[in-house]
Protein backbone atom coordinates (compact mmCIF):
# COMPACT_ATOMS: atom_id res chain seq x y z
CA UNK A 1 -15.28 2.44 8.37
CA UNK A 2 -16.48 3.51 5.28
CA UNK A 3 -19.99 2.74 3.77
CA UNK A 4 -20.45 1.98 0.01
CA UNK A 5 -23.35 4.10 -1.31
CA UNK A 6 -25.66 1.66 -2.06
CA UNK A 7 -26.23 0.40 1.46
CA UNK A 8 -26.58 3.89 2.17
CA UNK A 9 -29.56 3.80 0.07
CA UNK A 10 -30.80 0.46 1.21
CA UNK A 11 -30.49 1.71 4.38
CA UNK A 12 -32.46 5.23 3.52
CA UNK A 13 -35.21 3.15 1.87
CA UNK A 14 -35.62 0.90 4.75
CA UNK A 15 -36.09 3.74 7.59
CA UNK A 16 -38.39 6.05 4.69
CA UNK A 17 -40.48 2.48 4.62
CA UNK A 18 -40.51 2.20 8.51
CA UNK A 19 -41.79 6.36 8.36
CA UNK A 20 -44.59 5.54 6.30
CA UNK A 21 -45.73 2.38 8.19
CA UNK A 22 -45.05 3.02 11.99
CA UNK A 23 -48.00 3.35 13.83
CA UNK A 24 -46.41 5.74 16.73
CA UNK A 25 -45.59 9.31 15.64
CA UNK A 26 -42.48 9.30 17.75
CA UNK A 27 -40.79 6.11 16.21
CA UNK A 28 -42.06 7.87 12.74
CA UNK A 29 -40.09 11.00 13.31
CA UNK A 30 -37.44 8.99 14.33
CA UNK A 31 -37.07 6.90 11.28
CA UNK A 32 -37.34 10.04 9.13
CA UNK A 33 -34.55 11.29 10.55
CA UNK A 34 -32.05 8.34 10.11
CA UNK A 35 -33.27 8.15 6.59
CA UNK A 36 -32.25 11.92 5.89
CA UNK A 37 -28.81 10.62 7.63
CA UNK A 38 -28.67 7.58 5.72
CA UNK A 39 -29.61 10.00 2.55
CA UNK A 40 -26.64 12.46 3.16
CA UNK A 41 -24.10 9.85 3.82
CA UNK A 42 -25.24 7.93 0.55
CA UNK A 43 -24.14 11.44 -1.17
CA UNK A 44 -21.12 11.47 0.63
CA UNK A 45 -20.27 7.79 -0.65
CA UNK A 46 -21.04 8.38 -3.70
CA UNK A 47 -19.17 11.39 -3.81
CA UNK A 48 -15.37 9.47 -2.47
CA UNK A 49 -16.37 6.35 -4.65
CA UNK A 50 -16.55 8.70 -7.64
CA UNK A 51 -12.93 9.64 -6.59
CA UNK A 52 -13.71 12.81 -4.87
CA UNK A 53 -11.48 13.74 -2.11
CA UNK A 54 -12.77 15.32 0.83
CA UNK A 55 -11.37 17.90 3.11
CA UNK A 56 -12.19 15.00 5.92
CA UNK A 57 -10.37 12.68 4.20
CA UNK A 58 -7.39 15.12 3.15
CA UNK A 59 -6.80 15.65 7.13
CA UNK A 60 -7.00 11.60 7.58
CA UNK A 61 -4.10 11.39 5.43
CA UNK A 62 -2.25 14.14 6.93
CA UNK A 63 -2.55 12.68 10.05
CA UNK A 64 -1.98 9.13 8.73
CA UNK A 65 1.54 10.51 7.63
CA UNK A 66 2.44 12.69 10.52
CA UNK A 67 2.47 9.20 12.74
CA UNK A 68 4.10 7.43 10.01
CA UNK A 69 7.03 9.95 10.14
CA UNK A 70 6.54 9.81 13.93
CA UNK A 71 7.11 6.03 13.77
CA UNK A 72 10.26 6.05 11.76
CA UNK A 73 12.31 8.66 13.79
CA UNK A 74 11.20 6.82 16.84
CA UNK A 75 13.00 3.83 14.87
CA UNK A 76 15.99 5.68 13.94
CA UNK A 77 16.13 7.02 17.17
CA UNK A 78 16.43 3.13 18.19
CA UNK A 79 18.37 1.98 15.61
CA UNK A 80 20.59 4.35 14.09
């Protein structure tokens, strides 16, 4: 599934927040990392909701139509 940008952001504010305020260095590091995760994925969604196709998402819709061509001559074989 798919994440719209801006709870990518919520997200990357919430675990910067939780890196500023966590009193144990390991759960700080932590939380800095996921919010440079939440960060690039927030570019990423803003990127495809800004109608930018991505090589990731050309070779979904490759394979999306490879099965759907699958699918109907595994019908024809059935039915024709």
């Amino acid at each position: 599934m798919r994440v719209k940008a801006a709870i990518c952001r919520e997200q990357q504010a919430l675990q910067l927040a939780l890196a500023k305020s966590e009193p144990l260095e390991s759960r700080r590091k932590l939380a800095a990392t996921a919010a440079a995760a939440w960060g690039t994925e927030a570019i990423e969604a803003e990127k495809r909701e800004a109608g930018h196709i991505s090589s990731r998402d050309k070779l979904d819709i490759e394979i999306r139509r490879e099965f759907a061509e699958e699918t109907e001559a595994e019908k024809d074989k059935y039915t024709g």
